[in-house]
Structures are given as C-alpha cells and as structure tokens.
Protein backbone atom coordinates (compact mmCIF):
# COMPACT_ATOMS: atom_id res chain seq x y z
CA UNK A 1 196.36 127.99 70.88
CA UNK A 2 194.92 129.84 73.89
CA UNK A 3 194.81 128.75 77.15
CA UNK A 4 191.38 127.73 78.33
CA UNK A 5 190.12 129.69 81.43
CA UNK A 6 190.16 128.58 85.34
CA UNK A 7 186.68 127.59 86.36
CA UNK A 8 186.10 129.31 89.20
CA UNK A 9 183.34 129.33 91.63
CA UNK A 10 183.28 132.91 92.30
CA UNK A 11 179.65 134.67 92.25
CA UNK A 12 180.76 137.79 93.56
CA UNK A 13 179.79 137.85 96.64
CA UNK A 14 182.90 138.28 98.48
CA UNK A 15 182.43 137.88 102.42
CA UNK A 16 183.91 135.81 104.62
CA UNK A 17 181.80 134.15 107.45
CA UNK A 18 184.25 134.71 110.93
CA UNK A 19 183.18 131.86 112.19
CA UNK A 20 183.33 129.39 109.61
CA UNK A 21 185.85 130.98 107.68
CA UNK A 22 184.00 130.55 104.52
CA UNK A 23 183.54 132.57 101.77
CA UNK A 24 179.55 133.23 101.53
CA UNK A 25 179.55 133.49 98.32
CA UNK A 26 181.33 130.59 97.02
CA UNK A 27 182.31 128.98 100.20
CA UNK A 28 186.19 128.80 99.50
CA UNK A 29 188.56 129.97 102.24
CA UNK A 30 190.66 132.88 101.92
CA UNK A 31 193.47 130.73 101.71
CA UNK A 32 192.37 128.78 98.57
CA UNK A 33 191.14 132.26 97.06
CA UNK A 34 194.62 133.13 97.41
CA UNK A 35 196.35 129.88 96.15
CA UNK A 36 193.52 129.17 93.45
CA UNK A 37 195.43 129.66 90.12
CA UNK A 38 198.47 127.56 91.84
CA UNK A 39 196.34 124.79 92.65
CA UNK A 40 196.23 122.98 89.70
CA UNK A 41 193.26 121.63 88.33
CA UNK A 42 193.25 118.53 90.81
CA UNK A 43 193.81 120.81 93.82
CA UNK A 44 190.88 123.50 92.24
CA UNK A 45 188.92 119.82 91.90
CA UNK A 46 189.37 118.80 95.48
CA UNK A 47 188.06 122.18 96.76
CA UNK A 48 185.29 121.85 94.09
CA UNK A 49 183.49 119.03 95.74
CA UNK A 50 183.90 120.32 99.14
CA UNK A 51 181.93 123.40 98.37
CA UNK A 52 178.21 121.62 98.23
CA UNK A 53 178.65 120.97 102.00
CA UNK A 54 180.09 124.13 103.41
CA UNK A 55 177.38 126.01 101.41
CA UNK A 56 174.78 123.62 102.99
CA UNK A 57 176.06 124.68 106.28
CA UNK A 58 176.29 128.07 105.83
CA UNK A 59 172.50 127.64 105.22
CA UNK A 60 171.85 126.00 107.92
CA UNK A 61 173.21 128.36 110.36
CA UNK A 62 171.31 131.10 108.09
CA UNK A 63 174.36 132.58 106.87
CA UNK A 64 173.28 132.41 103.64
C-alpha cells in the first residue's frame, strides 16, 4: 500500500520576508520548512491554520 503524500503548502515561491521571517510564498518559517516531514501531521496541522494570518499580514505590509 503506498504511502499517501505530505500536503504541503508550498507554491514555489521561495523567499523569505527579513522582517517577518515568513516565507512569501507560503508563509512558513524556515524552521518549519526544515522540520516539515518530522512534524507529523498534527504539527504540519498546527502550522496549517496559522498560515491564513501571516499571509494576511504579509499583505498588509505589501509584501505580497
């Protein structure tokens, strides 16, 4: 039986904002890029939902 893949929320656009320290792309740190297949599904979860909000702020400082 094969392994179903990670969801990710990768769009590849790979920057990181210096001064939020967000990815502008997906909005993940560089740290949970790094960690993301460790995670877990709960931890990859968790991260999930905090994503709407650091996009929105990105946007509002016209980062994105």
């Amino acid at each position: 039986m094969p392994t179903p893949p990670i969801k990710s929320p990768c769009i590849k656009v790979c920057a990181v904002d210096g001064q939020t320290g967000y990815c502008l792309g997906c909005g993940r740190t560089l740290p949970e890029i790094g960690r993301w297949v460790q995670m877990g599904p709960e931890g990859r979860d968790m991260v999930l939902a905090s994503l709407p909000g650091r996009i929105a702020r990105l946007e509002q400082m016209g980062k994105r």
